[in-house]
PDB file of N, CA and C in Angstrom:
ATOM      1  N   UNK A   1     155.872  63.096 -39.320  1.00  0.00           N
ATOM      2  CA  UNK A   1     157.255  63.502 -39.356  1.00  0.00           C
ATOM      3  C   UNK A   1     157.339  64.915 -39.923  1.00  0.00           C
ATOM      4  N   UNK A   2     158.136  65.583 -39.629  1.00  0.00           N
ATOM      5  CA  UNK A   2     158.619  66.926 -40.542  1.00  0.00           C
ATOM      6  C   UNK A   2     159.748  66.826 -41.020  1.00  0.00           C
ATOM      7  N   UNK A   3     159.677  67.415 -42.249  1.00  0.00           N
ATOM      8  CA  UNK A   3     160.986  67.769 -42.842  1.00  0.00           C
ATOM      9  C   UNK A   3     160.946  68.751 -42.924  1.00  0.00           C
ATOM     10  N   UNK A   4     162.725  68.643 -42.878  1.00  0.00           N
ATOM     11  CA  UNK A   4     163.284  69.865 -42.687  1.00  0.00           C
ATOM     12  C   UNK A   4     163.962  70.674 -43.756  1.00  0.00           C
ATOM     13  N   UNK A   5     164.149  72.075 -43.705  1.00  0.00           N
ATOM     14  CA  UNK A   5     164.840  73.004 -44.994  1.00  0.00           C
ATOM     15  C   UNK A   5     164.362  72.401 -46.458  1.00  0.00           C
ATOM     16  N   UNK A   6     163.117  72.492 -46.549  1.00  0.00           N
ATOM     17  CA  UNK A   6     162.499  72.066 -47.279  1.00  0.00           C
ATOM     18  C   UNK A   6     162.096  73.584 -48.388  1.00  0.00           C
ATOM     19  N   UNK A   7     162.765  73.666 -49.837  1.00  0.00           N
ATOM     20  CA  UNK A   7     162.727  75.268 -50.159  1.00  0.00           C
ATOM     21  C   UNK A   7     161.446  75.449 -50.474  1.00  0.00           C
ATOM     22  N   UNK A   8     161.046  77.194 -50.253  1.00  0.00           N
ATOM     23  CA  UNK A   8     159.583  77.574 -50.542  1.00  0.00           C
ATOM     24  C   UNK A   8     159.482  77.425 -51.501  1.00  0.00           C
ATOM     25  N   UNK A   9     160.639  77.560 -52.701  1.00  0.00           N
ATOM     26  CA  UNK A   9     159.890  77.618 -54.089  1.00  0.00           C
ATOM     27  C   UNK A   9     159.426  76.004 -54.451  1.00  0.00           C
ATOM     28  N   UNK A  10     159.688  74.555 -53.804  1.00  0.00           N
ATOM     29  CA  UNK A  10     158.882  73.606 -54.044  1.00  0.00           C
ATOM     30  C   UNK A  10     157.590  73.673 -53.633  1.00  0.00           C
ATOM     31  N   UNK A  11     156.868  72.845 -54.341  1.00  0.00           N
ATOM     32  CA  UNK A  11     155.610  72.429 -54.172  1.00  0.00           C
ATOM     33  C   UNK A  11     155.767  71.469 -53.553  1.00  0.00           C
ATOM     34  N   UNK A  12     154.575  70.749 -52.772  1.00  0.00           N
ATOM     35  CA  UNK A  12     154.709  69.380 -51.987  1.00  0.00           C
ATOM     36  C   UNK A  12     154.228  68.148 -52.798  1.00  0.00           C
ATOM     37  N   UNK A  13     153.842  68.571 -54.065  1.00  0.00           N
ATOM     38  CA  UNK A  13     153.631  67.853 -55.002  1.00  0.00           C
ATOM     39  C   UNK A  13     154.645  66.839 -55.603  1.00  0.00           C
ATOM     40  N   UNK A  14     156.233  67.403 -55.074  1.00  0.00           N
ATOM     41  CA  UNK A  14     157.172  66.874 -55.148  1.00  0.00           C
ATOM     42  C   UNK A  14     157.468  66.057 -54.179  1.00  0.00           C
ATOM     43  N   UNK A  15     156.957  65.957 -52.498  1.00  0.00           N
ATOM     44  CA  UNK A  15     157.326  65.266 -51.773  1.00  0.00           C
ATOM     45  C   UNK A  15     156.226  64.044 -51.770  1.00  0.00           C
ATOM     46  N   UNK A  16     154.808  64.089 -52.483  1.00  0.00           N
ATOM     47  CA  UNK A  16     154.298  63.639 -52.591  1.00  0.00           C
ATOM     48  C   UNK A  16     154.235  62.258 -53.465  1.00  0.00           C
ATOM     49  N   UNK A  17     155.483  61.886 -54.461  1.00  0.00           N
ATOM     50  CA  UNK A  17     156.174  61.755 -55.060  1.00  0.00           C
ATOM     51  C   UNK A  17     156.373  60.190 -54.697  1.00  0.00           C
ATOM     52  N   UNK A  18     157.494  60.602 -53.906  1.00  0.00           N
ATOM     53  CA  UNK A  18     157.709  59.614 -53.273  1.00  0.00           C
ATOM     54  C   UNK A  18     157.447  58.794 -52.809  1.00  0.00           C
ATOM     55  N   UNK A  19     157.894  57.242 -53.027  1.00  0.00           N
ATOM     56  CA  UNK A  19     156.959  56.002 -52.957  1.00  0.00           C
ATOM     57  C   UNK A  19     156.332  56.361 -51.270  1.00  0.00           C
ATOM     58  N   UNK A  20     157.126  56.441 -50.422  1.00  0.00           N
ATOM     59  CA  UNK A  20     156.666  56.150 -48.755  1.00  0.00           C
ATOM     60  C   UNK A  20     155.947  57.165 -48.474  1.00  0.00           C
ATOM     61  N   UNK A  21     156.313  58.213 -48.780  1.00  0.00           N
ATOM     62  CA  UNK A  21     155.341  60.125 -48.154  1.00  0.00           C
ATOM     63  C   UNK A  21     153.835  59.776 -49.008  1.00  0.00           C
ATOM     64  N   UNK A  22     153.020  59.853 -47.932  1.00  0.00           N
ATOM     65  CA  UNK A  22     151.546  59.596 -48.303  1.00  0.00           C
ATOM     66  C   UNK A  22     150.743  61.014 -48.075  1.00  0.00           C
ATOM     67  N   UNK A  23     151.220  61.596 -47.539  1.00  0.00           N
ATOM     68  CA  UNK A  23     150.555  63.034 -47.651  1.00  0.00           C
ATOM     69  C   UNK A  23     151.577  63.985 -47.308  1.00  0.00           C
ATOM     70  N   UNK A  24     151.300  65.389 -47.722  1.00  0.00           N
ATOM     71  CA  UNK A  24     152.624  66.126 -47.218  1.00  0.00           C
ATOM     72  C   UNK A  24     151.790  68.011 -47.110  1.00  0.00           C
ATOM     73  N   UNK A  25     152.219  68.588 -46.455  1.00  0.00           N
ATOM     74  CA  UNK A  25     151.535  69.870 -46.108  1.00  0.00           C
ATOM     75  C   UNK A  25     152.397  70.687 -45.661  1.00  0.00           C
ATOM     76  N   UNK A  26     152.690  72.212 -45.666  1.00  0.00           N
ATOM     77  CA  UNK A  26     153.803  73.109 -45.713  1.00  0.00           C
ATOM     78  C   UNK A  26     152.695  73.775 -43.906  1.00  0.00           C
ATOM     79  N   UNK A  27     153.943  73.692 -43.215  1.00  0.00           N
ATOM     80  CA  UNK A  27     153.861  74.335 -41.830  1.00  0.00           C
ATOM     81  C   UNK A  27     153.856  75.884 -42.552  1.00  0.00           C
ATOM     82  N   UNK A  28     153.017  76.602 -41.001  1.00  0.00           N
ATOM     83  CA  UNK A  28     153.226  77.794 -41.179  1.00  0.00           C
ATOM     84  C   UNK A  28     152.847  78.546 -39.522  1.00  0.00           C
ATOM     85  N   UNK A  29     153.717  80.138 -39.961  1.00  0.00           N
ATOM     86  CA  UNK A  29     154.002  80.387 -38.718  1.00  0.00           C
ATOM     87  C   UNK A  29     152.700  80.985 -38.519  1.00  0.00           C
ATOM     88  N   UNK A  30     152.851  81.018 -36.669  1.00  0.00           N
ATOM     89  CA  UNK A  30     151.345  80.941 -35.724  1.00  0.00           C
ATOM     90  C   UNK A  30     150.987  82.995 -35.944  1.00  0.00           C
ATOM     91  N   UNK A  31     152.080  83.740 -36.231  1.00  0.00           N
ATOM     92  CA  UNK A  31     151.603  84.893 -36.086  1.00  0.00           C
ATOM     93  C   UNK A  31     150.807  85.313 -37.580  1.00  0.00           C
ATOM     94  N   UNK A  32     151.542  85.233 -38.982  1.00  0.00           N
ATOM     95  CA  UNK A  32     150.892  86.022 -39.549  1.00  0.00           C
ATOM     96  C   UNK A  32     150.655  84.558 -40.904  1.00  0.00           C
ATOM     97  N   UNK A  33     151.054  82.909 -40.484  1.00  0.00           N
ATOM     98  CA  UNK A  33     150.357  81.821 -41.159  1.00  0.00           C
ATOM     99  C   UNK A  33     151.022  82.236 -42.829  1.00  0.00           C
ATOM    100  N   UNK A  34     152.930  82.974 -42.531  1.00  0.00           N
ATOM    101  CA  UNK A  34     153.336  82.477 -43.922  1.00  0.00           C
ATOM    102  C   UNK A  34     153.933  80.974 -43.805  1.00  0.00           C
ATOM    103  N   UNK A  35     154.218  80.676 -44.976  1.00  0.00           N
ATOM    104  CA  UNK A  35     154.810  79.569 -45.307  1.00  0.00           C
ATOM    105  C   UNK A  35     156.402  79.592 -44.251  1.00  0.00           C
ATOM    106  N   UNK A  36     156.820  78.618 -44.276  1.00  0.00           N
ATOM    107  CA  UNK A  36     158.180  78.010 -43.256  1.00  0.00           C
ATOM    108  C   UNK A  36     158.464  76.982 -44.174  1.00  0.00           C
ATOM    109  N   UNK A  37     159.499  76.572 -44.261  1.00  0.00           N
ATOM    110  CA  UNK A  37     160.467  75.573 -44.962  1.00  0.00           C
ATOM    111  C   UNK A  37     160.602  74.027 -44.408  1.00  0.00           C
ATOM    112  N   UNK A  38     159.494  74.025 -43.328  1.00  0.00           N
ATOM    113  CA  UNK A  38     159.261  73.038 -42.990  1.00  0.00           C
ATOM    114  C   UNK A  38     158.273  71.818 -43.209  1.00  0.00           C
ATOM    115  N   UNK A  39     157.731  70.707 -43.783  1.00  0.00           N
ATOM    116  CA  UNK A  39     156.742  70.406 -44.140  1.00  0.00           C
ATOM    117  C   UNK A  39     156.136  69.136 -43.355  1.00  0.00           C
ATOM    118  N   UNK A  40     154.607  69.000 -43.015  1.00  0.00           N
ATOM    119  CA  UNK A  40     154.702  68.066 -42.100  1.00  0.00           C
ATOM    120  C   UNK A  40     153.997  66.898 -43.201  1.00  0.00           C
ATOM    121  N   UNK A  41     154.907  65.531 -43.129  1.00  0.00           N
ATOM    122  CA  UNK A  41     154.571  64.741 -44.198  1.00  0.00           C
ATOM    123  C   UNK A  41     154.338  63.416 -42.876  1.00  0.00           C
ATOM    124  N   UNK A  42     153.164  62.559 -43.974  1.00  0.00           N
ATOM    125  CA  UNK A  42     153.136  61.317 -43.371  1.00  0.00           C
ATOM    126  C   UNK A  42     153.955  60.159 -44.330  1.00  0.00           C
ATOM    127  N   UNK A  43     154.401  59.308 -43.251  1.00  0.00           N
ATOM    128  CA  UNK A  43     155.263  57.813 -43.849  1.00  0.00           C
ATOM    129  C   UNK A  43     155.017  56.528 -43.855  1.00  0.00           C
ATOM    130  N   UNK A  44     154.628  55.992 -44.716  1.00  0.00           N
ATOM    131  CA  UNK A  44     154.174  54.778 -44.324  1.00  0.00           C
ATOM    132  C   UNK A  44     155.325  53.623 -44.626  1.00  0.00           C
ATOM    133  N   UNK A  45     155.076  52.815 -43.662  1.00  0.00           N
ATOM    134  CA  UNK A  45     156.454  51.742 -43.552  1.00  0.00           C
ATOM    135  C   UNK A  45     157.219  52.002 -42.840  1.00  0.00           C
ATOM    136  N   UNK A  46     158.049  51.706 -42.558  1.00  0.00           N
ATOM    137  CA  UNK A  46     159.451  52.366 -42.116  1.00  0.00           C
ATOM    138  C   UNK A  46     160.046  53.651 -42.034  1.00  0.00           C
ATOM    139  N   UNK A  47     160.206  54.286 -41.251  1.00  0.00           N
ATOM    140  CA  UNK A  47     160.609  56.239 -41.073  1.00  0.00           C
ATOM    141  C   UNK A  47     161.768  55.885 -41.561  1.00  0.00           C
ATOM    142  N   UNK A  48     162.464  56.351 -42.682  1.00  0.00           N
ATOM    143  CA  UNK A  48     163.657  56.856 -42.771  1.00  0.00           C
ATOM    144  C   UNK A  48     164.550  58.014 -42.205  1.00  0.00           C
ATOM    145  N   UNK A  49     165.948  58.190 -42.453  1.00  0.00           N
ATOM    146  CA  UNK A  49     166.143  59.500 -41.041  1.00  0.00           C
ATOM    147  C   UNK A  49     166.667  60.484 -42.455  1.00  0.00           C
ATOM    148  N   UNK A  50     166.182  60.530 -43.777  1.00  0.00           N
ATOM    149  CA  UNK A  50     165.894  61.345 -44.794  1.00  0.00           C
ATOM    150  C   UNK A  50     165.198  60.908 -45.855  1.00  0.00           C
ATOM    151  N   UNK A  51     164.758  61.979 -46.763  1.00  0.00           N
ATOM    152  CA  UNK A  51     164.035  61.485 -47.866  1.00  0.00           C
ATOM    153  C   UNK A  51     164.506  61.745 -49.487  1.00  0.00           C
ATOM    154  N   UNK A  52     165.127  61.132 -50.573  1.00  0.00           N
ATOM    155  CA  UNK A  52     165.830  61.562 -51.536  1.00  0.00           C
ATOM    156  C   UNK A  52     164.584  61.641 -51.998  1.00  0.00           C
ATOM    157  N   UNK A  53     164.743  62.631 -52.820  1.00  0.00           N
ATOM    158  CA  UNK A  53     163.543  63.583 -54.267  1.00  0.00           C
ATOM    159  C   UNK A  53     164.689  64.088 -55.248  1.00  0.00           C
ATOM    160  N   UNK A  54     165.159  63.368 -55.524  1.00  0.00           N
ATOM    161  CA  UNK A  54     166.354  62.930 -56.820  1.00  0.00           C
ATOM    162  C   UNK A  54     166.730  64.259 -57.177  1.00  0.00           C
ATOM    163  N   UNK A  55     166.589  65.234 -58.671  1.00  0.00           N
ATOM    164  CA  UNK A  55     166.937  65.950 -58.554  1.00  0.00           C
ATOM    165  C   UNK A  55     166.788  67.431 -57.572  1.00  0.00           C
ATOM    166  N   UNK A  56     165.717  67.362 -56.571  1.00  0.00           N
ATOM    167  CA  UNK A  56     165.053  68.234 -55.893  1.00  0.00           C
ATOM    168  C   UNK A  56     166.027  68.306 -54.538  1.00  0.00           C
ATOM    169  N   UNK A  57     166.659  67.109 -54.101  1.00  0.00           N
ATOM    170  CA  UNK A  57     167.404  66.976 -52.873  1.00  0.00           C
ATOM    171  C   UNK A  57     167.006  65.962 -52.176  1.00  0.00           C
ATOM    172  N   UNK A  58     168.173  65.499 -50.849  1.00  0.00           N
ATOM    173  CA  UNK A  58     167.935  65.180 -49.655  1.00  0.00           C
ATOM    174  C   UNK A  58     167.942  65.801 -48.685  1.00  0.00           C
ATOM    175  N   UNK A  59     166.333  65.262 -47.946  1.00  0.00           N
ATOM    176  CA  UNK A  59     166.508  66.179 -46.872  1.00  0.00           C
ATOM    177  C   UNK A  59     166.052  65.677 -45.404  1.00  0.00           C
ATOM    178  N   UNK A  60     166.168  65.921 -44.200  1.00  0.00           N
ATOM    179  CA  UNK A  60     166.208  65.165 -43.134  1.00  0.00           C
ATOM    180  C   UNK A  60     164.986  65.052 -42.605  1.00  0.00           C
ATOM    181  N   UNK A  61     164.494  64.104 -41.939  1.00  0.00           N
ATOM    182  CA  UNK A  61     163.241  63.837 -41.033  1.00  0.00           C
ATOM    183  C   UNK A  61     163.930  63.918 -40.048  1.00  0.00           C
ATOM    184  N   UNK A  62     162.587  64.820 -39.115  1.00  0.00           N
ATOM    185  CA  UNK A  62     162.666  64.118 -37.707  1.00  0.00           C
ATOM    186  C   UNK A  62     160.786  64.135 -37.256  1.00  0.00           C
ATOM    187  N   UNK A  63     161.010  63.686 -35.990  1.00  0.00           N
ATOM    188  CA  UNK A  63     159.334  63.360 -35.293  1.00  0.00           C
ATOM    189  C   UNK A  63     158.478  64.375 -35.129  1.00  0.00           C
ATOM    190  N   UNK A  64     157.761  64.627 -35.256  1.00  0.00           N
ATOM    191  CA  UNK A  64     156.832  65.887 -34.955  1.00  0.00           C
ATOM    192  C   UNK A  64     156.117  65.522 -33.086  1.00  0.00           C
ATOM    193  N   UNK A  65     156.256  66.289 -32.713  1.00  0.00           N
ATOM    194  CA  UNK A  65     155.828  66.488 -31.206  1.00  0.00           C
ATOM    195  C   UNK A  65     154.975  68.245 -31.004  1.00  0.00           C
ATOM    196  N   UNK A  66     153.671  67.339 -30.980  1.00  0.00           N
ATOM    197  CA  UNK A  66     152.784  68.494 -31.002  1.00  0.00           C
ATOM    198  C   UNK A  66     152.709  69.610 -29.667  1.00  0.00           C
ATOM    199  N   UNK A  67     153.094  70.588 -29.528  1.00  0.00           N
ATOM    200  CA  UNK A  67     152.792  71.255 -28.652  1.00  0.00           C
ATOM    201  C   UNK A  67     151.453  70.832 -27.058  1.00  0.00           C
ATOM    202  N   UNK A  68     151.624  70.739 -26.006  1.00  0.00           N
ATOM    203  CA  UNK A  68     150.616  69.850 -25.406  1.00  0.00           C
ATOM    204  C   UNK A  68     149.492  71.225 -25.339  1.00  0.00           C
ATOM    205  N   UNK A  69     147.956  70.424 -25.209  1.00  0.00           N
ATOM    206  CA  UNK A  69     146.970  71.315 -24.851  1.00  0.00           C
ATOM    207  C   UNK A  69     146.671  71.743 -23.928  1.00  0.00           C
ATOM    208  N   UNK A  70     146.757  73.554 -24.072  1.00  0.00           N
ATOM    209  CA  UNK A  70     146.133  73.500 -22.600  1.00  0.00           C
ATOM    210  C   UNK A  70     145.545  75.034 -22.621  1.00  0.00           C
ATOM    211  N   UNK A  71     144.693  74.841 -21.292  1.00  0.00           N
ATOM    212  CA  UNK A  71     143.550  76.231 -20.916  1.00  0.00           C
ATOM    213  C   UNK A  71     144.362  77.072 -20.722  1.00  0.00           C
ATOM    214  N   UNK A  72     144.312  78.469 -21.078  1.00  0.00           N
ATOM    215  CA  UNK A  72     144.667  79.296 -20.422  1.00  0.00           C
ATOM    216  C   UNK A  72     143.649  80.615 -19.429  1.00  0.00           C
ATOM    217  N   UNK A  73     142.570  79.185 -19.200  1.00  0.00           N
ATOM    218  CA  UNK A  73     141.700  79.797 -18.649  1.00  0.00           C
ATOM    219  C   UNK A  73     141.697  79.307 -16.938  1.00  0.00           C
ATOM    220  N   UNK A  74     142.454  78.243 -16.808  1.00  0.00           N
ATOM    221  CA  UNK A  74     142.609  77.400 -15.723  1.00  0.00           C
ATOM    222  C   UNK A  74     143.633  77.263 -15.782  1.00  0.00           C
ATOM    223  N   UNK A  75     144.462  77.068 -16.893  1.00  0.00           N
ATOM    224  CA  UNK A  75     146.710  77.124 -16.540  1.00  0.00           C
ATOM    225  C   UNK A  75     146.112  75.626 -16.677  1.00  0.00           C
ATOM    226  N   UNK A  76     145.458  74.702 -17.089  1.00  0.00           N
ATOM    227  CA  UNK A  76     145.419  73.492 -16.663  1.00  0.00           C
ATOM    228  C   UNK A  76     145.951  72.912 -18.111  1.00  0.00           C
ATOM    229  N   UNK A  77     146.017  71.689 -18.073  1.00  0.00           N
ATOM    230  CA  UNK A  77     146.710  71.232 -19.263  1.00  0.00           C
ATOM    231  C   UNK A  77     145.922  69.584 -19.538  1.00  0.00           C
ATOM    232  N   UNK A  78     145.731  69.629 -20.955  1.00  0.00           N
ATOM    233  CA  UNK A  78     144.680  68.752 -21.625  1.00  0.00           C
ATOM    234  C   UNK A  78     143.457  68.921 -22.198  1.00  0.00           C
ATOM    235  N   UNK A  79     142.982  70.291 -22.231  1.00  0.00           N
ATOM    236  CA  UNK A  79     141.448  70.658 -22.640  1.00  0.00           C
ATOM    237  C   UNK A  79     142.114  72.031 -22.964  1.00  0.00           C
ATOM    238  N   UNK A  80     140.851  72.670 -23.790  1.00  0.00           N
ATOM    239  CA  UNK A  80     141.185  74.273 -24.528  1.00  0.00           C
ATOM    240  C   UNK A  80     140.059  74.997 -23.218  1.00  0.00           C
ATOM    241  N   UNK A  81     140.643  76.210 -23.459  1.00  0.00           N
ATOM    242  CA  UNK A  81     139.845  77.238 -22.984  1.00  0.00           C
ATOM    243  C   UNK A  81     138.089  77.410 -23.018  1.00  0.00           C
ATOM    244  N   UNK A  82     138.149  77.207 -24.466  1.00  0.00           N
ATOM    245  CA  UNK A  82     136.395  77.079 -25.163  1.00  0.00           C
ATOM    246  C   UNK A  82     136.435  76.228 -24.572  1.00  0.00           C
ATOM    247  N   UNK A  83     136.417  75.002 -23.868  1.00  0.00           N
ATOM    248  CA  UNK A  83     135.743  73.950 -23.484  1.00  0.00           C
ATOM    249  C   UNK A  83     135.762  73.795 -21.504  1.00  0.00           C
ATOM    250  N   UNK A  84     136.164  75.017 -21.330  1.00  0.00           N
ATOM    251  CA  UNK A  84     136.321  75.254 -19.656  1.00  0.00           C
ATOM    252  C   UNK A  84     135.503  76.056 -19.302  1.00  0.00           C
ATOM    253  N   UNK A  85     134.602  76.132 -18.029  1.00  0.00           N
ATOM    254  CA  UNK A  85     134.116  76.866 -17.965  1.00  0.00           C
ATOM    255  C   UNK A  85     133.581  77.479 -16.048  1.00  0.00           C
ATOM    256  N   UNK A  86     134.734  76.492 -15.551  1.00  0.00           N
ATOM    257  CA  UNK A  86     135.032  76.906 -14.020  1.00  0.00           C
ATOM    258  C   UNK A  86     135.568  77.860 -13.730  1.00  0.00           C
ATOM    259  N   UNK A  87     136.317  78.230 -12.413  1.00  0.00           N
ATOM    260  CA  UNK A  87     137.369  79.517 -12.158  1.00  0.00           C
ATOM    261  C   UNK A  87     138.231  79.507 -13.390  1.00  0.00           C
ATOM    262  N   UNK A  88     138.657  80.880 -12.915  1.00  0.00           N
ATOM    263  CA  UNK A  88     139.407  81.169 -13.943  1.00  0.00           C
ATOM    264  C   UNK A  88     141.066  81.306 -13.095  1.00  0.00           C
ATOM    265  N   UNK A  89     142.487  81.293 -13.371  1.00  0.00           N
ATOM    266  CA  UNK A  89     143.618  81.435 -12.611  1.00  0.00           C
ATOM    267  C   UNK A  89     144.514  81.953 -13.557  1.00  0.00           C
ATOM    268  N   UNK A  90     145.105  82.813 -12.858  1.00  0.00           N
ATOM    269  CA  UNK A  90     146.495  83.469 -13.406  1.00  0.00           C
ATOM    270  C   UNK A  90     147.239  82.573 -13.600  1.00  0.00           C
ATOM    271  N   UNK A  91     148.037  82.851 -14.833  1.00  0.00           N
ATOM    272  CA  UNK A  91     149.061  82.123 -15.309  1.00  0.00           C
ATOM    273  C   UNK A  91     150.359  82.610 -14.108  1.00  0.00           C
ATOM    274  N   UNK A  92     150.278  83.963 -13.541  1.00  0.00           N
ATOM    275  CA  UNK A  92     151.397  83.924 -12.822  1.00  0.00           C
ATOM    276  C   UNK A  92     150.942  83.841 -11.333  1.00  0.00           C
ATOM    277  N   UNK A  93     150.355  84.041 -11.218  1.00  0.00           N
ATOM    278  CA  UNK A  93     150.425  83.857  -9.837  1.00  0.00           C
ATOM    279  C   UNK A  93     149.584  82.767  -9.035  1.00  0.00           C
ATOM    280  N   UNK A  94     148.605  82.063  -9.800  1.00  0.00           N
ATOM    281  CA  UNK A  94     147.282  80.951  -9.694  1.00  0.00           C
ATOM    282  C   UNK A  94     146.576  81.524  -8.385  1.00  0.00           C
ATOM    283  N   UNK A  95     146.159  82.843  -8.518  1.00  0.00           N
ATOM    284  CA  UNK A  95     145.456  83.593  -8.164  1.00  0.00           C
ATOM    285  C   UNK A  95     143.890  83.626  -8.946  1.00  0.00           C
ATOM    286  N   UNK A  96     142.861  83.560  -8.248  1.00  0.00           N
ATOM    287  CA  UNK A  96     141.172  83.911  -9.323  1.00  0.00           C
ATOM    288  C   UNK A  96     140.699  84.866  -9.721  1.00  0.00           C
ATOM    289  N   UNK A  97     142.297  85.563 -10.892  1.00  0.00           N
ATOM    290  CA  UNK A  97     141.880  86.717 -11.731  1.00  0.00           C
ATOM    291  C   UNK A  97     142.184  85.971 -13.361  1.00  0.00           C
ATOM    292  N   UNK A  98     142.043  86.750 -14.196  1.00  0.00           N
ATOM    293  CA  UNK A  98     142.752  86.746 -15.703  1.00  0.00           C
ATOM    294  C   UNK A  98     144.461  87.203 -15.686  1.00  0.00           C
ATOM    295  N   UNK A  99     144.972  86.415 -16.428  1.00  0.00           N
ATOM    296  CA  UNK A  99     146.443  86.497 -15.848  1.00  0.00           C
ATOM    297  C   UNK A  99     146.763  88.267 -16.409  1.00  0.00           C
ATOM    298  N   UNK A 100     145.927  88.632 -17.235  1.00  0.00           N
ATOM    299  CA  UNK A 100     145.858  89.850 -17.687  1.00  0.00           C
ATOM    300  C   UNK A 100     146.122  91.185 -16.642  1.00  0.00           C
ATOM    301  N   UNK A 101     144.862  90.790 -15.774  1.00  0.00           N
ATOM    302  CA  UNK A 101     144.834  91.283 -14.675  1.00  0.00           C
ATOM    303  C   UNK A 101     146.328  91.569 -13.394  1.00  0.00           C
TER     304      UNK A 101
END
């Protein structure tokens, strides 16, 4: 699950806390990997659709939905690039160049 608007100045030590959150870890963004206010926590039991941390706040869950995998060496989807090693196809045109190209 992630929660959401979760402030930077907490620690997850605080969400950790909590009887149901069994692990908890601060997302971060893909360009330069700062911190985001988002945290991706696991639940055991029952998902609630928030989590009280008493004086710290309530704050909302929702599902985490991982981005799907895929080559951008083939445009194909389910395997990474490092692990392809046939033609190669443009992302725009599925032509047998580098979409670079």
């Amino acid at each position: 699950m992630v929660l959401l608007r979760y402030p930077l100045e907490l620690h997850e030590e605080v969400i950790i806390k909590h009887p149901k959150v069994t692990k908890a870890e601060r997302c971060v963004t893909s360009q330069d990997k700062s911190h985001t206010r988002q945290m991706l926590v696991d639940i055991k039991g029952t998902v609630p659709e928030e989590v009280d941390l008493g004086n710290c706040g309530i704050y909302k869950l929702r599902p985490f939905v991982p981005e799907p995998l895929q080559s951008y060496k083939c445009q194909k989807f389910g395997h990474h690039q490092s692990r392809y090693h046939k033609e190669v196809r443009c992302g725009i045109c599925s032509l047998s160049h580098k979409t670079e190209m």
